[in-house]
Protein backbone atom coordinates (compact mmCIF):
# COMPACT_ATOMS: atom_id res chain seq x y z
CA UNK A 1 0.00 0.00 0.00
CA UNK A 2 1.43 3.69 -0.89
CA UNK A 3 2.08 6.25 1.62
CA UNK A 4 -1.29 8.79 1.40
CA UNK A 5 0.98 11.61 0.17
CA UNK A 6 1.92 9.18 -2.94
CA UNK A 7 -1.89 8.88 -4.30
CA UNK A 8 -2.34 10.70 -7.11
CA UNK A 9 -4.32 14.16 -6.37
CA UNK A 10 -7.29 13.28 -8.84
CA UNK A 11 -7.96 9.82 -6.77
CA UNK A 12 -7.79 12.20 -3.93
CA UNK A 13 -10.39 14.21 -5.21
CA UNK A 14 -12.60 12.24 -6.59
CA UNK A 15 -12.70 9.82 -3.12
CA UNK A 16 -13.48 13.03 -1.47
CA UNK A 17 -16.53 13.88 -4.22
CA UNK A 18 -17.55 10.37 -3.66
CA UNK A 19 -17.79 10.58 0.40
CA UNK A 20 -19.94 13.45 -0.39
CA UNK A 21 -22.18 11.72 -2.62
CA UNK A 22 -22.22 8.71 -0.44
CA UNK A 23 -22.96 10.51 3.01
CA UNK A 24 -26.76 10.28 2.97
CA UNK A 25 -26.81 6.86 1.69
CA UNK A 26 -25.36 5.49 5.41
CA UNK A 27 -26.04 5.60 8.69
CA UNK A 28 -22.76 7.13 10.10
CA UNK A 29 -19.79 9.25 8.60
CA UNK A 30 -17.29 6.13 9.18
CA UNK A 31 -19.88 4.07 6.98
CA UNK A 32 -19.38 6.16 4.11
CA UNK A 33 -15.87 6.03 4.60
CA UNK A 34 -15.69 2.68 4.46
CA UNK A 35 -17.44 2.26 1.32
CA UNK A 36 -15.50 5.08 -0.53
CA UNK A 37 -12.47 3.40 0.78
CA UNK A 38 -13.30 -0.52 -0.46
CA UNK A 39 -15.05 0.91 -3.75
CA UNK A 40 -11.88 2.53 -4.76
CA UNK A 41 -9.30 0.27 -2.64
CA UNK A 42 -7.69 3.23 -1.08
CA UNK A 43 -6.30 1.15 2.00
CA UNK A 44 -7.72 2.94 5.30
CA UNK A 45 -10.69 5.15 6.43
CA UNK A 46 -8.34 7.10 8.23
CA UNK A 47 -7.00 7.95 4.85
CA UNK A 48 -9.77 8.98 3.19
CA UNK A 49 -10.52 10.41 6.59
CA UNK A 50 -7.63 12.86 6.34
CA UNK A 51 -8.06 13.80 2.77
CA UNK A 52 -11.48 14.78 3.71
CA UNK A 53 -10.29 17.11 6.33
CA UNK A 54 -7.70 18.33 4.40
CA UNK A 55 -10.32 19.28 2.15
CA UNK A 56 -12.67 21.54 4.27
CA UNK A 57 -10.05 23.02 5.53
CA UNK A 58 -8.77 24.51 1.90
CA UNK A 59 -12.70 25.21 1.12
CA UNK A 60 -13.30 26.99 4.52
CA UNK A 61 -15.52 24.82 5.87
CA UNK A 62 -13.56 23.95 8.88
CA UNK A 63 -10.43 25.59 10.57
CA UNK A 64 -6.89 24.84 9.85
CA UNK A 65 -4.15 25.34 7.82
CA UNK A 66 -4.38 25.06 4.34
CA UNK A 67 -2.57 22.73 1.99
CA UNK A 68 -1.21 26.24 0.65
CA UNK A 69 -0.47 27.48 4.20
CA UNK A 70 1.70 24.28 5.16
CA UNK A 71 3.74 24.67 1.99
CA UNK A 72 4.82 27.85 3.24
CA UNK A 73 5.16 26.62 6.89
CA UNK A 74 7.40 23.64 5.34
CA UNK A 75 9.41 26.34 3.29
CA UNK A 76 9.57 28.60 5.75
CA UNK A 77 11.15 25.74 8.39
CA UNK A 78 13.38 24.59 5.41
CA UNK A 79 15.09 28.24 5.45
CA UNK A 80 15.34 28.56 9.48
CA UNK A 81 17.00 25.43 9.44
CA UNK A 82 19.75 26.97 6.47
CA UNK A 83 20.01 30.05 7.92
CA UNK A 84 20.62 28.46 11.67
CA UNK A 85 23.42 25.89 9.95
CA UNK A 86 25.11 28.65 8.33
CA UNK A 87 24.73 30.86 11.54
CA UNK A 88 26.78 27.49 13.22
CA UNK A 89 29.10 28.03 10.38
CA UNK A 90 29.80 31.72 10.89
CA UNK A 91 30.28 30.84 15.04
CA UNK A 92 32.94 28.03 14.02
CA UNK A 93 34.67 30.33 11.64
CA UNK A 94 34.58 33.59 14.20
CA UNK A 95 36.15 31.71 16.98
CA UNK A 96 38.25 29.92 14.55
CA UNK A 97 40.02 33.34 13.66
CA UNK A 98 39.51 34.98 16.59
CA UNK A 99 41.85 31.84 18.36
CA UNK A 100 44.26 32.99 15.34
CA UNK A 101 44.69 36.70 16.43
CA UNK A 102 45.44 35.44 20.14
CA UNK A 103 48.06 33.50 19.57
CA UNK A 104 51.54 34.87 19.28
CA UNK A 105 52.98 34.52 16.02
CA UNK A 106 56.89 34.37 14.86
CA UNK A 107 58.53 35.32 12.00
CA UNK A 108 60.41 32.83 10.31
C-alpha cells in the first residue's frame, strides 16, 4: 500500500466527491468512509478520513491550515534550518580566527 501523500491528487479528489455523494446513503460518517475506501481500494478510512479534512479546511468549511499554508510553513522551516546551519558556520569560523589573532605569532 502507498504512503497517502503518494496517491495521485485526482484519486484524492474524486474519493473526497464520492464521500460526499455517499454521506446520505449510510447511517454514520465512518460508513461512508468505508465504502468510498473498499469501492476505490484506497487502503484505510483514516485515509480517506484525512483527505477529507484536508479538504474543508482549503474550502473553509472547517479551521486549519491550508494545503497552501503548510507549503509555506514547510518552506519557511526549510530556510530557518539553512540560515541556523550557516549561523553554526559563521560561530565556528569567528572563533576559529579569533583563536588565530590570540596566539603569538613568529617570524620565520
Amino acid at each position: 500500500m502507498a504512503r497517502p501523500s503518494r496517491y495521485p491528487l485526482e484519486l484524492r479528489r474524486r474519493a473526497v466527491r464520492m464521500v460526499a455523494e455517499v454521506r446520505g446513503d449510510h447511517p454514520t460518517e465512518t460508513a461512508a468512509l468505508q465504502a468510498v475506501v473498499e469501492k476505490l481500494d484506497i487502503g484505510s478510512r483514516e485515509t480517506l478520513r484525512n483527505w477529507v479534512k484536508q479538504h474543508e479546511i482549503d474550502a473553509g468549511q472547517r479551521p486549519g491550515a491550508t494545503t497552501e499554508e503548510s507549503a509555506q510553513l514547510k518552506a519557511l522551516k526549510k530556510e530557518n534550518a539553512e540560515l541556523k546551519r550557516a549561523n553554526e558556520i559563521l560561530k565556528a569560523a569567528a572563533s576559529f580566527f579569533a583563536a588565530e589573532l590570540d596566539r603569538p605569532h613568529t617570524r620565520s
